[in-house]
N, C-alpha and C. Protein backbone atom coordinates (compact mmCIF):
# COMPACT_ATOMS: atom_id res chain seq x y z
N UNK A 1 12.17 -9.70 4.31
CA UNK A 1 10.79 -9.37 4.63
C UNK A 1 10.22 -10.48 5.50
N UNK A 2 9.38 -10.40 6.55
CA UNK A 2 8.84 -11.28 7.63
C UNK A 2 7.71 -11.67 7.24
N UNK A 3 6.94 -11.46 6.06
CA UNK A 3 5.63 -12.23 5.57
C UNK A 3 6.46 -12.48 3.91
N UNK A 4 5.54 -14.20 4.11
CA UNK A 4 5.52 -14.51 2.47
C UNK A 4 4.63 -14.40 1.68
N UNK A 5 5.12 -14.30 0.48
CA UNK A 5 4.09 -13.49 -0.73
C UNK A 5 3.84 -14.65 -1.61
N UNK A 6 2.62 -14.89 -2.69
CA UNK A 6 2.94 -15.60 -3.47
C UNK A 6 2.52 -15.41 -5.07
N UNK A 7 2.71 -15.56 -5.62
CA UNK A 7 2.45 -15.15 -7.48
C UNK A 7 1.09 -15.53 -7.37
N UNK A 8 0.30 -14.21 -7.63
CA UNK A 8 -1.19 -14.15 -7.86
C UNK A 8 -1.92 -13.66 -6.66
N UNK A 9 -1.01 -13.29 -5.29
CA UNK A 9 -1.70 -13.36 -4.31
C UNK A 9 -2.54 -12.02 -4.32
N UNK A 10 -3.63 -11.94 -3.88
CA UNK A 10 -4.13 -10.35 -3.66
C UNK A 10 -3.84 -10.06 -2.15
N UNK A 11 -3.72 -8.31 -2.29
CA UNK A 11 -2.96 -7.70 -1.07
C UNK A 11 -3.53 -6.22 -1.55
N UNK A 12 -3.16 -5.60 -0.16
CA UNK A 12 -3.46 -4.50 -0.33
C UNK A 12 -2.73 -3.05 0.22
N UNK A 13 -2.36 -2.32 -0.53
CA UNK A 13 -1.27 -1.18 -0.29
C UNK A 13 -2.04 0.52 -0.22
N UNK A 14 -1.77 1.18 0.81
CA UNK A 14 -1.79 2.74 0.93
C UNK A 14 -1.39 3.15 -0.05
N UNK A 15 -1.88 4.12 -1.07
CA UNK A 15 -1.51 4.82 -2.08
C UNK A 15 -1.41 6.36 -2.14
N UNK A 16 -0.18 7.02 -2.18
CA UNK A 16 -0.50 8.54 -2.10
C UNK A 16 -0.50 9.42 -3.78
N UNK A 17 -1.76 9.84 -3.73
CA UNK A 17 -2.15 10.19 -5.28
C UNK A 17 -0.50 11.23 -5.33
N UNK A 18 0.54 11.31 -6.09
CA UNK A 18 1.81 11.33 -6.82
C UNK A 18 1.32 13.16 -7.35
N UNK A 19 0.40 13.80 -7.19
CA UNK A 19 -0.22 15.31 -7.99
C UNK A 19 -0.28 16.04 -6.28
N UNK A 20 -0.69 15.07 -5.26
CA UNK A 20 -0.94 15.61 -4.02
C UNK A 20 -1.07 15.42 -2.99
N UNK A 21 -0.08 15.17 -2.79
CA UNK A 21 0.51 14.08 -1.66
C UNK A 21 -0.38 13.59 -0.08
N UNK A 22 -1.64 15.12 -0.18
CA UNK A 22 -2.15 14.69 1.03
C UNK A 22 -3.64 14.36 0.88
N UNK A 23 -3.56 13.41 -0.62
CA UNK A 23 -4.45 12.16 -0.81
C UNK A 23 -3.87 11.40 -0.74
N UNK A 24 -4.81 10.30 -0.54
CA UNK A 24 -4.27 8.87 -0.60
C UNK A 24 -5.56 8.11 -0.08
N UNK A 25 -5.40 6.55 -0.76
CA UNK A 25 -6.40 5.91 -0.87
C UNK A 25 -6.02 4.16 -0.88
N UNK A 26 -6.62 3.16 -0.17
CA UNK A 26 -6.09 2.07 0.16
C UNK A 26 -6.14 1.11 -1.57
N UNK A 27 -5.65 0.62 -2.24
CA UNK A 27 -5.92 -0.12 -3.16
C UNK A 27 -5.75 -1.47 -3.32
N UNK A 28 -6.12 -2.14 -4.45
CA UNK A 28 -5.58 -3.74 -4.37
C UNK A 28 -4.51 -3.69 -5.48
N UNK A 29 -3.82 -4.88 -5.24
CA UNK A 29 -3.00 -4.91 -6.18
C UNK A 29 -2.42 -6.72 -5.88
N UNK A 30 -2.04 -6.77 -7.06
CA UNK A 30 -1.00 -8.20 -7.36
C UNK A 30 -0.02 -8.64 -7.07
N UNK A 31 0.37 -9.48 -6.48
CA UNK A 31 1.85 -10.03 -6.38
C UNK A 31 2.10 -10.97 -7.58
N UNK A 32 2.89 -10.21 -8.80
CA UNK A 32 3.98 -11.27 -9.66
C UNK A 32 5.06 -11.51 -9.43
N UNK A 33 5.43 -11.78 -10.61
CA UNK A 33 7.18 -12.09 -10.81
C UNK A 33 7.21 -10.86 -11.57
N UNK A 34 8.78 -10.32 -10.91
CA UNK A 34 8.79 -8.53 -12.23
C UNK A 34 9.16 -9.10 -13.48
N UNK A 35 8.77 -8.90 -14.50
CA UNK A 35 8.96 -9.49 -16.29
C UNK A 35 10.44 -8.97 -16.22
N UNK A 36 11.12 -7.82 -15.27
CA UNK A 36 12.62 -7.65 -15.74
C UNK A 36 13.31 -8.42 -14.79
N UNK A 37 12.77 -9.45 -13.47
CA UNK A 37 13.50 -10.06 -12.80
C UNK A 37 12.95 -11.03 -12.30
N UNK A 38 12.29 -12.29 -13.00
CA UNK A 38 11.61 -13.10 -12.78
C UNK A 38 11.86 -13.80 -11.64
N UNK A 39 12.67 -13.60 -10.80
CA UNK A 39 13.20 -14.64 -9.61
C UNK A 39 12.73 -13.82 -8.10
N UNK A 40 11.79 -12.50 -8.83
CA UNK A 40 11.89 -11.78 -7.60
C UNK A 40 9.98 -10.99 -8.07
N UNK A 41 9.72 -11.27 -6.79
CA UNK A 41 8.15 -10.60 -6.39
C UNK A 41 8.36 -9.07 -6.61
N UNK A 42 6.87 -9.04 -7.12
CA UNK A 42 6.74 -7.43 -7.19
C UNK A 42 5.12 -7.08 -6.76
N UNK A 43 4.85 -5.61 -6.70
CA UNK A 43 3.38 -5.60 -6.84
C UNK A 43 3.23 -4.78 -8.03
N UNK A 44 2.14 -5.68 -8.17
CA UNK A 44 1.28 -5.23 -9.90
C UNK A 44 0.27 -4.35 -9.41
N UNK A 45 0.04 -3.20 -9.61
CA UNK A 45 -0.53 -1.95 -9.68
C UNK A 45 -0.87 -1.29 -10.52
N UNK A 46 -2.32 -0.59 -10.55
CA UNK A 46 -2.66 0.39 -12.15
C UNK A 46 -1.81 -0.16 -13.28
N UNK A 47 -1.37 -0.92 -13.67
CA UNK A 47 -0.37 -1.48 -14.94
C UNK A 47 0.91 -0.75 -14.57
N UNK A 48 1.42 -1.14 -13.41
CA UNK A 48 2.69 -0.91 -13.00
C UNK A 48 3.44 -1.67 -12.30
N UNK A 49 4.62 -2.34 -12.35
CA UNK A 49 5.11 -3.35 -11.07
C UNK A 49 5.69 -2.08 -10.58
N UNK A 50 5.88 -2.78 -8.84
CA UNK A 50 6.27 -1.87 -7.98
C UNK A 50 6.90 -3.35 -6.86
N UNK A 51 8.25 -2.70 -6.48
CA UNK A 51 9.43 -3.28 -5.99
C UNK A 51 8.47 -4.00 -4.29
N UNK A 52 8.75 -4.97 -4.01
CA UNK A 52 7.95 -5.65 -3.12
C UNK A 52 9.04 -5.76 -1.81
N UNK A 53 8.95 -4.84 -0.96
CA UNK A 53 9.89 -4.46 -0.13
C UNK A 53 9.38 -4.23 1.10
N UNK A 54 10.26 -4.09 2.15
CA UNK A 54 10.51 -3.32 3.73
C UNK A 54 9.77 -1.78 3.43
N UNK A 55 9.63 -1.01 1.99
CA UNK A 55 9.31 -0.08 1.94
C UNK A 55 7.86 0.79 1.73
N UNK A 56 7.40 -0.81 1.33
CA UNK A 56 5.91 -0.58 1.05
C UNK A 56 5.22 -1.02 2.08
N UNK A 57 4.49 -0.85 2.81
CA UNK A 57 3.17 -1.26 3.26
C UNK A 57 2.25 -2.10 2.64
N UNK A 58 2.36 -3.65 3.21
CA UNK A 58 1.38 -4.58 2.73
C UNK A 58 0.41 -5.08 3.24
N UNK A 59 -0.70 -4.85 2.84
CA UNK A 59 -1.89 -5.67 3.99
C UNK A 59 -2.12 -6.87 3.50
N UNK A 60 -2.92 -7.66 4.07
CA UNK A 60 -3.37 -9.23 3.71
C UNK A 60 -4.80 -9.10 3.23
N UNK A 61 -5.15 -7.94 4.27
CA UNK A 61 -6.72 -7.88 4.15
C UNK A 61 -6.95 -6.43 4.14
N UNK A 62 -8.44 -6.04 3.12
CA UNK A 62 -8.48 -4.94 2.70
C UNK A 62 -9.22 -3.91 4.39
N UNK A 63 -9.65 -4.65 5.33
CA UNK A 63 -10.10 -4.27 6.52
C UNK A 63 -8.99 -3.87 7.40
N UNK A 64 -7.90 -4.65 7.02
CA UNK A 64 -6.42 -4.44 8.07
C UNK A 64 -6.10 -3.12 7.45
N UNK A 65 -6.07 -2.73 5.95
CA UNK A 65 -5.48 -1.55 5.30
C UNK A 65 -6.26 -0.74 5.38
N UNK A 66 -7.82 -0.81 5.83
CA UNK A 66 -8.69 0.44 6.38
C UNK A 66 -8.21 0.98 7.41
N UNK A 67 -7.87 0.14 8.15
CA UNK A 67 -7.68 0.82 9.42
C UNK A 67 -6.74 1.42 9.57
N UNK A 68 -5.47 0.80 9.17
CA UNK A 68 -4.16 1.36 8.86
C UNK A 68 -4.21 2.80 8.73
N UNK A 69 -5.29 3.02 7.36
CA UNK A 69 -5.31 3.91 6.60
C UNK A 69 -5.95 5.15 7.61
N UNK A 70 -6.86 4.33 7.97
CA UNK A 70 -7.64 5.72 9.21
C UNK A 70 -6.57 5.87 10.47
N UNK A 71 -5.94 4.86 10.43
CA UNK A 71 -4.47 6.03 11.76
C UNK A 71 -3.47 6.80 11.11
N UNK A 72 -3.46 6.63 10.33
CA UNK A 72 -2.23 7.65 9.43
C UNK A 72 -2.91 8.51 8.55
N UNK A 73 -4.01 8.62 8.06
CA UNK A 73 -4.85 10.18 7.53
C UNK A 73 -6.03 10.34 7.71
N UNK A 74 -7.17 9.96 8.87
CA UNK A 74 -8.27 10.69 9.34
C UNK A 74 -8.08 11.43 10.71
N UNK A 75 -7.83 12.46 10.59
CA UNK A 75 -7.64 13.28 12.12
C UNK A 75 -9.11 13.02 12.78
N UNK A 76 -8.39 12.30 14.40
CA UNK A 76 -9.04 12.51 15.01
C UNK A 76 -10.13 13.45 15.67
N UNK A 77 -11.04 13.10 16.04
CA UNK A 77 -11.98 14.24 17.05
C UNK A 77 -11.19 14.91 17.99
N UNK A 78 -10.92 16.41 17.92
CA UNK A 78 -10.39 16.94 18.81
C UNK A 78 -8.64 17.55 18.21
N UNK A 79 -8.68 16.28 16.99
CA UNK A 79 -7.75 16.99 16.72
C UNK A 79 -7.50 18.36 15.87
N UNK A 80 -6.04 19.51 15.85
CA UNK A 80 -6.24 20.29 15.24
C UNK A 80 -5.24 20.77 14.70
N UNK A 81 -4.31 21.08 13.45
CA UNK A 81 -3.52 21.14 12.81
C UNK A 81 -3.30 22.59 12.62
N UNK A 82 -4.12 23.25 13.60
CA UNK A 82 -3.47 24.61 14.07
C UNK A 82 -4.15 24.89 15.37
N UNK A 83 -3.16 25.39 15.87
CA UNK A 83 -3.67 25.32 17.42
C UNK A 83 -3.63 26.72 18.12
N UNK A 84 -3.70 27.79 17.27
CA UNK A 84 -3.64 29.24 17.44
C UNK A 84 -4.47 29.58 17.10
């Protein structure tokens, strides 16, 4: 991974509500140590660790993950998801 993390740091991750996939909402969350692999970062979420990877999306700042968030699910003006 090309950014370092550190135990306690706050950060912030895209979340897709898991019932419907085409919600989603920016949240905060924790960087620990996982309690099953103390030598290795995780993010602490709703009372969940979650694997701290290439796979997640991490922001630094909750303004960087707004925006993020508005290029990948607020359709633009003009845009139209049916075009017939």
């Amino acid at each position: 991974m090309s950014k370092e993390y550190k135990q306690g740091q706050i950060v912030y991750v895209i979340i897709r509500n898991p019932h419907s996939q085409d919600v989603a909402n920016v949240q905060e969350a924790v960087v620990m140590h996982d309690p099953d692999s103390p030598d290795t970062l995780s993010l602490f979420l709703n009372e969940t660790f979650y694997p701290l990877n290439d796979e997640v999306a991490v922001f630094l700042s909750a303004s960087e993950a707004e925006q993020a968030f508005k290029e990948a699910f607020v359709p633009r003006e003009g845009d139209s998801k049916n075009h017939g």
